[in-house]
N, C-alpha and C. Protein backbone atom coordinates (compact mmCIF):
# COMPACT_ATOMS: atom_id res chain seq x y z
N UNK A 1 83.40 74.64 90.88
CA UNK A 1 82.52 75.28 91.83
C UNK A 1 81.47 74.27 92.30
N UNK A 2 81.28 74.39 93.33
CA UNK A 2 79.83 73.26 94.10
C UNK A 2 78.71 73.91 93.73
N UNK A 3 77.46 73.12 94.05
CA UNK A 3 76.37 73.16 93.75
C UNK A 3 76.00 74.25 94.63
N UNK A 4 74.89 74.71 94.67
CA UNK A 4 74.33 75.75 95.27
C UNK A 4 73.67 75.01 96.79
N UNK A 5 73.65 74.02 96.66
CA UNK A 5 73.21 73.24 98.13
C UNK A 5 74.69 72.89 99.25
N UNK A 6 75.88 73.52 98.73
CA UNK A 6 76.66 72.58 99.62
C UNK A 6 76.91 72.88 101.40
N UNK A 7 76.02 73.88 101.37
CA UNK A 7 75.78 74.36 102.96
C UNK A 7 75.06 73.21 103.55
N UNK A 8 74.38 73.10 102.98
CA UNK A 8 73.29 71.49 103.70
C UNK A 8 74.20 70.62 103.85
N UNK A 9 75.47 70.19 102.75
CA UNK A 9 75.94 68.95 103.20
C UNK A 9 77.16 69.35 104.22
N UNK A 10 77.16 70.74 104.58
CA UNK A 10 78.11 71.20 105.62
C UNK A 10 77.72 71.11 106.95
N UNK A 11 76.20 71.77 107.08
CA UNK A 11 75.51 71.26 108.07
C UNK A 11 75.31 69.78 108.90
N UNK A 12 74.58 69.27 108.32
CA UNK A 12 74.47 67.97 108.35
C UNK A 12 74.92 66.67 107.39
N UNK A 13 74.68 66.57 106.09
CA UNK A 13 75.18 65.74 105.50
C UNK A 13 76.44 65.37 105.50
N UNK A 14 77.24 65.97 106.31
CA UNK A 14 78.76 65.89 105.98
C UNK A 14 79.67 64.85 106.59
N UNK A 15 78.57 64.04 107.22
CA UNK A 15 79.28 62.77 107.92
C UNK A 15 78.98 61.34 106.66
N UNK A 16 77.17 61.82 106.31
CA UNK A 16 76.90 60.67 105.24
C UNK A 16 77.91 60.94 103.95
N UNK A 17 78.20 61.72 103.81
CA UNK A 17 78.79 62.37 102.93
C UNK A 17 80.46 61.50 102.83
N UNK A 18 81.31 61.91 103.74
CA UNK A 18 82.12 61.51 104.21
C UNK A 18 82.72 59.89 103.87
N UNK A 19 81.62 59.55 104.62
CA UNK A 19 81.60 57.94 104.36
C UNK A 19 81.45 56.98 103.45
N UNK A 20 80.76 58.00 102.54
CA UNK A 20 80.35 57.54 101.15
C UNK A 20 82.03 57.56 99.97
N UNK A 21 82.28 59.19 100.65
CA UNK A 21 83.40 59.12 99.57
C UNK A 21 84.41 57.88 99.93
N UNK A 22 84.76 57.56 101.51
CA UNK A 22 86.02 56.90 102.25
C UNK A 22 85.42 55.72 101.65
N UNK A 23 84.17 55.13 101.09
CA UNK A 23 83.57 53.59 100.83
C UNK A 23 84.37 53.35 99.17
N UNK A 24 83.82 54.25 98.55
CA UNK A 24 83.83 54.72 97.27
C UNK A 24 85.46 54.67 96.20
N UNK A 25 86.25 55.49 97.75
CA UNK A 25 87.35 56.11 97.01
C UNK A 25 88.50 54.85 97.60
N UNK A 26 88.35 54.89 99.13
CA UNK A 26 89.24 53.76 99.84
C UNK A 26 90.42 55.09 100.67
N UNK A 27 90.05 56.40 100.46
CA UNK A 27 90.33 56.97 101.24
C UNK A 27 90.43 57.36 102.26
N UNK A 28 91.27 57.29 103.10
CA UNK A 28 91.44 57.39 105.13
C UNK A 28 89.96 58.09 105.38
N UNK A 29 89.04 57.96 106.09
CA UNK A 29 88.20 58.77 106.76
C UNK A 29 88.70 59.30 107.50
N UNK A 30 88.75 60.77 107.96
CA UNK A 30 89.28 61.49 108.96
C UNK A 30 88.34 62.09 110.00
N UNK A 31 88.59 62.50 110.83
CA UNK A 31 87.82 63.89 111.60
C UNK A 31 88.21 64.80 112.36
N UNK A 32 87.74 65.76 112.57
CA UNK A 32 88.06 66.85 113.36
C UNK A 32 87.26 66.72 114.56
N UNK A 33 88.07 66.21 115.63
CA UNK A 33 87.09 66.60 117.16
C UNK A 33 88.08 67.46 118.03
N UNK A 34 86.88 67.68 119.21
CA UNK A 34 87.13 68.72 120.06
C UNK A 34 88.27 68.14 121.12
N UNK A 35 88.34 68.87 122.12
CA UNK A 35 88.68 68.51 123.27
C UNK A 35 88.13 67.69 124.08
N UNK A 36 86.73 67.09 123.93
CA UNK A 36 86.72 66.37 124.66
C UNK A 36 86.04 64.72 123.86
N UNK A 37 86.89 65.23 122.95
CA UNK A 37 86.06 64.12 122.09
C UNK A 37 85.17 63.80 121.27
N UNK A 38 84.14 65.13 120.65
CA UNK A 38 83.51 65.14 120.17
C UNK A 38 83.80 65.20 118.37
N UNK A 39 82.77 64.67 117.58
CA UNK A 39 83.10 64.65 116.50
C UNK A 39 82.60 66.13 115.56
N UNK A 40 83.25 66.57 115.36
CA UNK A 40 82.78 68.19 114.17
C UNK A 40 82.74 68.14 112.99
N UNK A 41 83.51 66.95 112.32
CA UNK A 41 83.36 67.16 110.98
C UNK A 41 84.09 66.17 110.36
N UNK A 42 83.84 65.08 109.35
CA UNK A 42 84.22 64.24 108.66
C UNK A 42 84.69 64.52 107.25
N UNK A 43 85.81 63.65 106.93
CA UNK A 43 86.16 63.78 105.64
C UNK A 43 87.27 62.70 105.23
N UNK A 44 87.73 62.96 103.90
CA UNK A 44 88.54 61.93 103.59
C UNK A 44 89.74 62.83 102.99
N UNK A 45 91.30 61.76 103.23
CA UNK A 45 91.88 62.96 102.69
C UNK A 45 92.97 62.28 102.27
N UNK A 46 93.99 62.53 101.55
CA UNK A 46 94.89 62.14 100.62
C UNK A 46 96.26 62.80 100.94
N UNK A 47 96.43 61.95 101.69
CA UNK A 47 97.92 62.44 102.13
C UNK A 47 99.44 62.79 101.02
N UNK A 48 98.91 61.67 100.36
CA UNK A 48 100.51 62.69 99.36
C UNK A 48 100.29 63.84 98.64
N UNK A 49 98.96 64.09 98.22
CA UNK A 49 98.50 65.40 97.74
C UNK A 49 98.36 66.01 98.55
N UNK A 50 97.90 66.05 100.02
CA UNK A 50 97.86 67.07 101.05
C UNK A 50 96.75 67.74 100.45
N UNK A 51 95.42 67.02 100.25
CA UNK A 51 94.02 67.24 99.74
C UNK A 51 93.39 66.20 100.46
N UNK A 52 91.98 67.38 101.06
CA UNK A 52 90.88 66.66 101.98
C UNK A 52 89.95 66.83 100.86
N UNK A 53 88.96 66.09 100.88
CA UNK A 53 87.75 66.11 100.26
C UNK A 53 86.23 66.02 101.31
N UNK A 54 85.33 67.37 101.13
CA UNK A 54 84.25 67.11 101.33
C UNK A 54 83.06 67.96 100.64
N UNK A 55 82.48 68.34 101.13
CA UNK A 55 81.35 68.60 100.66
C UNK A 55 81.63 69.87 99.37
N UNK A 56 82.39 70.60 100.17
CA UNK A 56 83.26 71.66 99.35
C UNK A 56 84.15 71.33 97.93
N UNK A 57 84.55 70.22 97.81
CA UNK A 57 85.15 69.51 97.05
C UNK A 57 86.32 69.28 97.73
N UNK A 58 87.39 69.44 96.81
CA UNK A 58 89.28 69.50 97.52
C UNK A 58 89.26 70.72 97.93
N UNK A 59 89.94 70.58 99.37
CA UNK A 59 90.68 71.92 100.37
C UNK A 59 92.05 71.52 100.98
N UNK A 60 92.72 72.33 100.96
CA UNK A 60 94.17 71.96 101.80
C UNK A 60 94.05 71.20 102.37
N UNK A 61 94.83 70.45 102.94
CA UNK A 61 94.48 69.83 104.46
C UNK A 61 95.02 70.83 105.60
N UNK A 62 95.55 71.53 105.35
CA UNK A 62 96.18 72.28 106.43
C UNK A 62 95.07 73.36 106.58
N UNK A 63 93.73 74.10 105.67
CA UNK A 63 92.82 74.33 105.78
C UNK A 63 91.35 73.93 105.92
N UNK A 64 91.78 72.45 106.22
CA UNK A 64 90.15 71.75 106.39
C UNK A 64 89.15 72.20 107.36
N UNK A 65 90.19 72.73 108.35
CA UNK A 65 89.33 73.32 109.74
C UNK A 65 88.66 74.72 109.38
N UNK A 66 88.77 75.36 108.56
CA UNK A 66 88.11 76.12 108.20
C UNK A 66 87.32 76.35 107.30
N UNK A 67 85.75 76.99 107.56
CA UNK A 67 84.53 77.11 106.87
C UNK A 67 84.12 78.56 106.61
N UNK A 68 84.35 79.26 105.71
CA UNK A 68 83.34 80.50 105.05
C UNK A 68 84.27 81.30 106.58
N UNK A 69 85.58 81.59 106.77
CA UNK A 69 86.10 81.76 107.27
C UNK A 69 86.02 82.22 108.82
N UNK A 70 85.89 80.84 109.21
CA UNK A 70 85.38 80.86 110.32
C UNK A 70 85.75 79.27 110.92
N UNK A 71 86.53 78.29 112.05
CA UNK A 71 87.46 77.64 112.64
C UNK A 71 86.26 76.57 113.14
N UNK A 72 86.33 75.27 112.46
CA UNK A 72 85.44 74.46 112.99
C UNK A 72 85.72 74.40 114.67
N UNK A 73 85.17 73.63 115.45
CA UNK A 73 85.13 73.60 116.89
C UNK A 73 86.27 72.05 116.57
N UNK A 74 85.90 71.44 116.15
CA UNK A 74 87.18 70.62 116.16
C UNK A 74 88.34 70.52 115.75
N UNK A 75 89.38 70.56 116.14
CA UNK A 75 90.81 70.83 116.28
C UNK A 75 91.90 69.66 115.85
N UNK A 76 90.94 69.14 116.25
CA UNK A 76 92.56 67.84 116.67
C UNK A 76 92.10 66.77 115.49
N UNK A 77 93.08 66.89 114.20
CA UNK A 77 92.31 65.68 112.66
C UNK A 77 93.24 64.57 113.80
N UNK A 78 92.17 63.45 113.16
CA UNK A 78 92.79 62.08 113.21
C UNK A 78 91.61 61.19 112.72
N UNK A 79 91.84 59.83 112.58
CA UNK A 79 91.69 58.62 111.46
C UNK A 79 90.12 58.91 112.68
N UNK A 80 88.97 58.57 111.79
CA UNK A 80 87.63 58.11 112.38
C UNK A 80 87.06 57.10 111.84
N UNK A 81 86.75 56.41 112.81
CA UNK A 81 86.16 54.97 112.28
C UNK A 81 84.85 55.10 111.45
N UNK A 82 84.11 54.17 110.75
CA UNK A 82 83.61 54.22 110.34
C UNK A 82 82.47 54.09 111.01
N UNK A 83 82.10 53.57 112.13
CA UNK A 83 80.67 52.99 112.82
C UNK A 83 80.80 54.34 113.42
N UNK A 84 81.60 54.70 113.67
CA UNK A 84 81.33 56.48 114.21
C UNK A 84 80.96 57.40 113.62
N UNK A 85 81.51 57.26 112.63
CA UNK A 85 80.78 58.30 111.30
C UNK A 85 79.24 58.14 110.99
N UNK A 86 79.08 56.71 110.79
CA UNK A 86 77.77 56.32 110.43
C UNK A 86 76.66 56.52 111.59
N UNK A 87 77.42 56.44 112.95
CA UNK A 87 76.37 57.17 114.12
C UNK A 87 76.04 58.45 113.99
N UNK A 88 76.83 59.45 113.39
CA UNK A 88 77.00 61.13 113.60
C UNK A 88 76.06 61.30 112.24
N UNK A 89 76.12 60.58 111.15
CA UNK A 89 75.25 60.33 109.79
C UNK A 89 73.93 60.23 110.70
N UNK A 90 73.41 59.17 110.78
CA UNK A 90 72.09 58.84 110.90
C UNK A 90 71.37 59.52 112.33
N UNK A 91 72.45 60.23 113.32
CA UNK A 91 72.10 61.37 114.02
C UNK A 91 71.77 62.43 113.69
N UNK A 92 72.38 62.92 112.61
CA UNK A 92 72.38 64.24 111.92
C UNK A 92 71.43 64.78 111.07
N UNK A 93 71.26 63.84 110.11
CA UNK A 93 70.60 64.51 108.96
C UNK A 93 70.65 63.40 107.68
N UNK A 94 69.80 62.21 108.19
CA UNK A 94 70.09 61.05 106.90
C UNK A 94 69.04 61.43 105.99
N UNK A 95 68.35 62.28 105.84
CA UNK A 95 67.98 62.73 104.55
C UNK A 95 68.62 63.58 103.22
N UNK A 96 69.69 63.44 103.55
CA UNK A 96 70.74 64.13 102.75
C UNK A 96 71.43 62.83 101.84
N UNK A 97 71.20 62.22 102.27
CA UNK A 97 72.10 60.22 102.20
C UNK A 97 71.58 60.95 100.47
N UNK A 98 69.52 60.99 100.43
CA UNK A 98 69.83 60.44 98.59
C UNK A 98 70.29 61.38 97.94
N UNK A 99 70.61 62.31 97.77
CA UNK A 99 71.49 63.21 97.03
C UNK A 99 72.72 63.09 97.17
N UNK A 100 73.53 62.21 97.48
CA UNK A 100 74.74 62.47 97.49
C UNK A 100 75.39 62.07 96.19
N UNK A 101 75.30 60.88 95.37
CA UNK A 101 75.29 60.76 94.21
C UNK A 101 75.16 62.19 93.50
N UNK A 102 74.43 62.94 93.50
CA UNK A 102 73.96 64.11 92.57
C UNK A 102 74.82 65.29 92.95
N UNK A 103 74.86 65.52 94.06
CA UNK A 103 76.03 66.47 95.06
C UNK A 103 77.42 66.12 94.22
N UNK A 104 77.90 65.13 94.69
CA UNK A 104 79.29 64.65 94.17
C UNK A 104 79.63 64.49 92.54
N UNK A 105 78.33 64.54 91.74
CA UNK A 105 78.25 64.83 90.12
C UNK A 105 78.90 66.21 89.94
N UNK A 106 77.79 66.92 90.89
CA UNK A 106 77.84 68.49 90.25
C UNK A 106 79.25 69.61 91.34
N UNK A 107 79.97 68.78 91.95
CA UNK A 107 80.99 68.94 92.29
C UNK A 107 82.48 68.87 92.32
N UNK A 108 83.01 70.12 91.67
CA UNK A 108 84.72 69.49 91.31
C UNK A 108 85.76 69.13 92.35
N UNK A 109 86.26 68.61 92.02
CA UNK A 109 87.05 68.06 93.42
C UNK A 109 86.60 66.67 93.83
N UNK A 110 85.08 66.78 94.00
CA UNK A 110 84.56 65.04 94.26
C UNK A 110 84.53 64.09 92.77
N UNK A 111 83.67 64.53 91.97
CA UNK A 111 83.52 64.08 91.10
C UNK A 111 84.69 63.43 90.58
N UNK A 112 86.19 64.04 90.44
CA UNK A 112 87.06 64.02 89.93
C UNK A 112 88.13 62.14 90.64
N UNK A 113 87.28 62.29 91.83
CA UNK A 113 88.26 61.02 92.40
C UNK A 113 87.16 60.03 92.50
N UNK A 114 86.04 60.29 92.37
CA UNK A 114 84.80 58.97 92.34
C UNK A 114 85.69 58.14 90.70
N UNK A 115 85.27 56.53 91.45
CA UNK A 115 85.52 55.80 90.55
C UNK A 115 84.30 55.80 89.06
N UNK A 116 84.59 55.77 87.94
CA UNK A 116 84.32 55.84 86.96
C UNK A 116 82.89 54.89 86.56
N UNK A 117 82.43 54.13 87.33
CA UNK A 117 81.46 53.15 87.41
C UNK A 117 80.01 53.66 87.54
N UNK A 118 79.75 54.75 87.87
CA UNK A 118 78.84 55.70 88.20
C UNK A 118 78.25 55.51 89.54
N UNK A 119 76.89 55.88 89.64
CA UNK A 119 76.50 56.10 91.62
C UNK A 119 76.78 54.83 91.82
N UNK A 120 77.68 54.77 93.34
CA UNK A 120 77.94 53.32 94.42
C UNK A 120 77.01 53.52 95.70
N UNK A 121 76.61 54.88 95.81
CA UNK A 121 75.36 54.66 97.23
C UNK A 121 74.25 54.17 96.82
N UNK A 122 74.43 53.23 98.12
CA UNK A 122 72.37 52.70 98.02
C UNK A 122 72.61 52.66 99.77
């Protein structure tokens, strides 16, 4: 089960978030954008398990687009770069950046694929 904060890193943190795990793990960064290009939501995800990871911990991938049941605005997953992520991060909500270490502790699913070395964000 996640922490009792993981709405915040759904809100906003979920790009710093994102990036941290794809640095961390070496996992594809992904995203969900719209139609016209816009970015909705970052994550990393593991294709032979057919497991995304974010804030939530592990979710299907075939259910990533959905939140507290309800259809992110972005539609269309594909590979997101990283300088894009890190724009939608420090647009969003980079006060979320220092907890992510602590987020990803008290979370199953993250915790479980962080390398064993302990916190890698600075």
């Amino acid at each position: 089960m996640a922490d009792p904060d993981t709405s915040r890193f759904m809100r906003g943190g979920r790009y710093a978030l994102a990036l941290h795990l794809h640095e961390a793990t070496g996992l594809p960064l992904m995203g969900l954008y719209d139609e016209v290009g816009a970015l909705h939501h970052a994550f990393v995800a593991d294709f032979d398990e057919e497991v995304a990871y974010d804030a939530r911990g592990s979710t299907d991938l075939d259910q990533v687009q959905w939140h507290r049941g309800r259809e992110c605005a972005g539609q269309e997953m594909r590979e997101a770069a990283a300088e894009e992520v890190r724009t939608y991060a420090d647009e969003h909500d980079p006060a979320h950046v220092s907890d992510l270490d602590e987020h990803i502790a008290a979370t199953k699913g993250l915790r479980d694929i962080m390398p064993a070395t302990g916190p890698v964000f600075r």
